[in-house]
C-alpha atoms as a PDB file:
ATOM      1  CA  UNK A   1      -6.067  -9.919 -12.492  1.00  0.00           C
ATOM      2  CA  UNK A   2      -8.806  -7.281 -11.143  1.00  0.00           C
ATOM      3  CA  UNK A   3      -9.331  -7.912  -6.731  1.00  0.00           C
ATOM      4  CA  UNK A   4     -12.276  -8.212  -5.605  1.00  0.00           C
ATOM      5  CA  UNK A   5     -14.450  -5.223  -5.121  1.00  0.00           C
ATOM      6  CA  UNK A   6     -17.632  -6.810  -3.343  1.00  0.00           C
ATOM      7  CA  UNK A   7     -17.023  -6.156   0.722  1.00  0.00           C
ATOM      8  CA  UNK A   8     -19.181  -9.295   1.403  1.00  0.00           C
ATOM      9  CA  UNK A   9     -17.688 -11.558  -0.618  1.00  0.00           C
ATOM     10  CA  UNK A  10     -14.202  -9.865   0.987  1.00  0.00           C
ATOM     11  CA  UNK A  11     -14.989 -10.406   4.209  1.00  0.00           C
ATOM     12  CA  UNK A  12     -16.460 -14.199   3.177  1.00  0.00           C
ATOM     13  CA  UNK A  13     -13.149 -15.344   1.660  1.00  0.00           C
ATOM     14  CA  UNK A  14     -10.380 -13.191   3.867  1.00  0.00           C
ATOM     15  CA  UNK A  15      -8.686 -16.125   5.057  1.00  0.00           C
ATOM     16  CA  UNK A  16      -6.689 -14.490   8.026  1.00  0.00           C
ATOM     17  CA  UNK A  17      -3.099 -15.968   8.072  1.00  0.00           C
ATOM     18  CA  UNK A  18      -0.566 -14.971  11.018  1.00  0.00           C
ATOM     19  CA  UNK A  19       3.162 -14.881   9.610  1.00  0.00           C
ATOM     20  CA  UNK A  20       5.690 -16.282  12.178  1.00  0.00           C
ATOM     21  CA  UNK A  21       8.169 -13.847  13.425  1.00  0.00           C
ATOM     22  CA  UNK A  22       8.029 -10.002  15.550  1.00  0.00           C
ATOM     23  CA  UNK A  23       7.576  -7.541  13.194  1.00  0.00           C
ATOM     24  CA  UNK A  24       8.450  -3.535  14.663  1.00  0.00           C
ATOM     25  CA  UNK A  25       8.424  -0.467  12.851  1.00  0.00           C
ATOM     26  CA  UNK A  26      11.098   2.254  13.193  1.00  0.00           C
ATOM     27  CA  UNK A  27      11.571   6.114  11.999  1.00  0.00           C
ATOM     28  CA  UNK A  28      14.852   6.924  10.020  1.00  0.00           C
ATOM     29  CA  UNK A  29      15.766  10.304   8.363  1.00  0.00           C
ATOM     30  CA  UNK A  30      18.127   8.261   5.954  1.00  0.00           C
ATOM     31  CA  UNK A  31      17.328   4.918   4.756  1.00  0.00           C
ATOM     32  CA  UNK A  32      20.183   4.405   2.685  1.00  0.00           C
ATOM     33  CA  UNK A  33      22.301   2.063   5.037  1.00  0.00           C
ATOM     34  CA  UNK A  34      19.461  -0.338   5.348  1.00  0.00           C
ATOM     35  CA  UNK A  35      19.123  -3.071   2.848  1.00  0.00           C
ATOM     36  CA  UNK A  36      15.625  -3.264   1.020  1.00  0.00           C
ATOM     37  CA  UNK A  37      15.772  -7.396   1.003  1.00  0.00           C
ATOM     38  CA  UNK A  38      15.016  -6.415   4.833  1.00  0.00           C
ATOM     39  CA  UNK A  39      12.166  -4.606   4.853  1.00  0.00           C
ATOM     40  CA  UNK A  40       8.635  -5.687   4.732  1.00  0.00           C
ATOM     41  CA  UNK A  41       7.374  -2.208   3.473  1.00  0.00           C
ATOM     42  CA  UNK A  42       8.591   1.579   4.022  1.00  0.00           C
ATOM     43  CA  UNK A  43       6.626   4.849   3.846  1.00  0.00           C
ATOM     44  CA  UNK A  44       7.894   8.661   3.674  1.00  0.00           C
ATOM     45  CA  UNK A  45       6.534  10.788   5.607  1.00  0.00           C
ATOM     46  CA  UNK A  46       7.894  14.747   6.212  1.00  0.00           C
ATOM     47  CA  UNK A  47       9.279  13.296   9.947  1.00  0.00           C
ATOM     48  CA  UNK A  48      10.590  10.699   8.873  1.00  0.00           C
ATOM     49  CA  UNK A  49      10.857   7.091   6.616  1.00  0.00           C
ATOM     50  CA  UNK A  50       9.133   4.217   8.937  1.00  0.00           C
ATOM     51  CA  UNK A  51      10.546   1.379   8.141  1.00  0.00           C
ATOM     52  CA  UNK A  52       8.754  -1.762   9.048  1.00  0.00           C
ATOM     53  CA  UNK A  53      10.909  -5.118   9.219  1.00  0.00           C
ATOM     54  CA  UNK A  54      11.610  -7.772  11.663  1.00  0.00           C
ATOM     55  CA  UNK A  55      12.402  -7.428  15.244  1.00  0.00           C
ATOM     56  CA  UNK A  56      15.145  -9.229  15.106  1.00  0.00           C
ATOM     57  CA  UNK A  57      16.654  -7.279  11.576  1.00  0.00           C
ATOM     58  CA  UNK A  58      15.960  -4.110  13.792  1.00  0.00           C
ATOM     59  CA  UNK A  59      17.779  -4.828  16.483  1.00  0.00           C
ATOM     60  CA  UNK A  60      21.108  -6.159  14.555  1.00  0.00           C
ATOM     61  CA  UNK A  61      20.808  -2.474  12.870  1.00  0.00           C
ATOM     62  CA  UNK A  62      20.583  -0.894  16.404  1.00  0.00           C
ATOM     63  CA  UNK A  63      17.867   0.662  15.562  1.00  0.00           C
ATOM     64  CA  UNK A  64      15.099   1.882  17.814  1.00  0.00           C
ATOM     65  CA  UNK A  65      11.255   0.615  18.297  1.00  0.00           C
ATOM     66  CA  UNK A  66       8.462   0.882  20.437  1.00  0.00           C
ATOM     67  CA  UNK A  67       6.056  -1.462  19.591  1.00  0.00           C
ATOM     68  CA  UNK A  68       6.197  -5.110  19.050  1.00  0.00           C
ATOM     69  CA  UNK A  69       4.099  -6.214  16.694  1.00  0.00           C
ATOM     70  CA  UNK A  70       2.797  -9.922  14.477  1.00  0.00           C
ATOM     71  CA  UNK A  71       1.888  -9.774  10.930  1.00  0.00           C
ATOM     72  CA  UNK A  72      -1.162 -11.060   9.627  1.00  0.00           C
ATOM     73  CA  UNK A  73      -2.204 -11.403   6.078  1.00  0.00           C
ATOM     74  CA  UNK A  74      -5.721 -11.073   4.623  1.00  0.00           C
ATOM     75  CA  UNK A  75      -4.937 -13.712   2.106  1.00  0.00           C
ATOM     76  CA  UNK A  76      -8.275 -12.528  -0.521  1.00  0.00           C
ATOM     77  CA  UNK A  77      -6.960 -10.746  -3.250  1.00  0.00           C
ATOM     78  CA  UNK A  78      -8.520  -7.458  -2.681  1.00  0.00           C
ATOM     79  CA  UNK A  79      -9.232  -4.435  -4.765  1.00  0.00           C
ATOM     80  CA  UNK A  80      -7.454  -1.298  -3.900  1.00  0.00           C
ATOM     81  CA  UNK A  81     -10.596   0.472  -4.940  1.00  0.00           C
ATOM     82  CA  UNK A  82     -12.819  -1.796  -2.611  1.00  0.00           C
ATOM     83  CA  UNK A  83     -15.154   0.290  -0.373  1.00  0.00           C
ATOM     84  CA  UNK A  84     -15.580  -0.845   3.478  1.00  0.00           C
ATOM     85  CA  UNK A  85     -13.357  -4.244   3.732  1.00  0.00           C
ATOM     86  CA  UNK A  86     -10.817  -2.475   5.629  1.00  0.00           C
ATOM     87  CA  UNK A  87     -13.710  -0.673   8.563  1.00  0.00           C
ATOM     88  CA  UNK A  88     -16.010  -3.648   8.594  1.00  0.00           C
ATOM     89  CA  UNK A  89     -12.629  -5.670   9.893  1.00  0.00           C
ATOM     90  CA  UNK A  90     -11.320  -3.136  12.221  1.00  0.00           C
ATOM     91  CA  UNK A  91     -14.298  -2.447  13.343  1.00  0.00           C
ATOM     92  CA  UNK A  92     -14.199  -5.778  14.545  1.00  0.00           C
ATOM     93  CA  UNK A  93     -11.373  -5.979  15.838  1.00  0.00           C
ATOM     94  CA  UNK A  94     -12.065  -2.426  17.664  1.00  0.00           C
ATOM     95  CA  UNK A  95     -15.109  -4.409  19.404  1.00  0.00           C
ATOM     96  CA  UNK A  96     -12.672  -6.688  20.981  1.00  0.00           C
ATOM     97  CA  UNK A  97     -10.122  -3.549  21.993  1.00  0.00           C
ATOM     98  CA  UNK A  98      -7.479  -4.740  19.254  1.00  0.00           C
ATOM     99  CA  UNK A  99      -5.588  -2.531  17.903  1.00  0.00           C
ATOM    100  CA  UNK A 100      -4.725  -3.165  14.278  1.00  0.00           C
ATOM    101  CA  UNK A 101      -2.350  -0.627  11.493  1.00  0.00           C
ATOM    102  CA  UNK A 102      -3.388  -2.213   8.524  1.00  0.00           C
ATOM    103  CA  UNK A 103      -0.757  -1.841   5.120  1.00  0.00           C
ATOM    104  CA  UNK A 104      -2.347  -2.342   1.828  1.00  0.00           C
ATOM    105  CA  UNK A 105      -0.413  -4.192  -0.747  1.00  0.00           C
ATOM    106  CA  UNK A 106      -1.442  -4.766  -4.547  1.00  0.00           C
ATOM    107  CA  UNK A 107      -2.770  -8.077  -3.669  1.00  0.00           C
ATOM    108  CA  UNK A 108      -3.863  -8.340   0.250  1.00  0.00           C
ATOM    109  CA  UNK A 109      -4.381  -6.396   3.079  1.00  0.00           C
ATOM    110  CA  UNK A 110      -1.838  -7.106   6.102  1.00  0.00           C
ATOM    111  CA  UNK A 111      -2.607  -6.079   9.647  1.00  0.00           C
ATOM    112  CA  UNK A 112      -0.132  -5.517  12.457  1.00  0.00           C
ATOM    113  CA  UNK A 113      -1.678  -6.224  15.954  1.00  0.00           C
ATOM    114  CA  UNK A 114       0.304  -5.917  19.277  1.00  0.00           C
ATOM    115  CA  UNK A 115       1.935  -9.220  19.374  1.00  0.00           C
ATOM    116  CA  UNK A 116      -0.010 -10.184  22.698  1.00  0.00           C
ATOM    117  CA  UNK A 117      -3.022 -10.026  20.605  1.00  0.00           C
ATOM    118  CA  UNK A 118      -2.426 -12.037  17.824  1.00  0.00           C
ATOM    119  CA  UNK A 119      -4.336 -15.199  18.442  1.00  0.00           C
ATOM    120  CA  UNK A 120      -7.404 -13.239  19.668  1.00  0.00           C
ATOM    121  CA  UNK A 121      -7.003 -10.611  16.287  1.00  0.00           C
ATOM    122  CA  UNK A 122      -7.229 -14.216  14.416  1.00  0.00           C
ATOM    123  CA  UNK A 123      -9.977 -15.612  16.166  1.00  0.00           C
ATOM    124  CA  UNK A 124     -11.874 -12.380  15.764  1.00  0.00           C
ATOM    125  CA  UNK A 125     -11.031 -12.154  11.713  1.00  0.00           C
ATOM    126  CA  UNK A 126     -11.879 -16.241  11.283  1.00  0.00           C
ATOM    127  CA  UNK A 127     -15.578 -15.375  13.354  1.00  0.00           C
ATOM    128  CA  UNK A 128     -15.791 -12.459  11.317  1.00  0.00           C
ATOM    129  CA  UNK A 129     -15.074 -14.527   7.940  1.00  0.00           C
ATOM    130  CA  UNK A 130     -17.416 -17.247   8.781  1.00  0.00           C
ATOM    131  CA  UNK A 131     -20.272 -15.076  10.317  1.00  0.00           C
ATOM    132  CA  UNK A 132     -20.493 -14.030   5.967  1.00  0.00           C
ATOM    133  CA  UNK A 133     -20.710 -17.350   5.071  1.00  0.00           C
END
């Protein structure tokens, strides 16, 4: 099933869901002691793998974070070929001095805002939604 491609329509139907939980995302040169079942995503990059994965998960591993984080998920199934979903939404959020690292997944976008901004990040996406409709 092709996402949608029309930004519009994206923004329209987004449907901005906060996960429960702290979510924090740590730097490992060797990933191999951590269990995949875990992790929420990873990425390797030349410094190191970030790993991102519950606070809690983190902290029975010992392992070091900076930033505390909640986990929302653009619940549209969106394109990964779409063109301006993902600056017309942090753009947004940028207006209201949010910041956002946004993951995209086959099926949805998911941004991670500073937990101390996660109602206002949903408030802001839910305006944003309905100011399309």
């Amino acid at each position: 099933m092709a996402g949608e491609i029309n930004r519009v329509q994206l923004l329209k139907t987004m449907r901005p869901t906060l996960n429960q939980g702290e979510y924090v995302f740590v730097s490992v040169m060797d990933s191999t002691g951590i269990d995949r079942s875990i992790t929420i995503c990873e990425f390797k990059e030349k410094e190191g793998i970030t790993i991102v994965l519950e606070k809690s998960k983190a902290e029975e591993l010992q392992l070091k974070y900076d930033y505390v984080a909640s986990w929302i998920t653009l619940t549209v199934h969106s394109a990964l070929e779409a063109v301006g979903f993902t600056a017309a939404f942090s753009a947004e959020l940028t207006k209201h001095h949010i910041s956002c690292n946004v993951i995209a997944g086959y099926y949805h976008d998911h941004i991670f805002v500073d937990k101390k901004d996660a109602q206002k990040a949903m408030k802001t996406l839910t305006d944003l939604a309905e100011s399309h409709q």
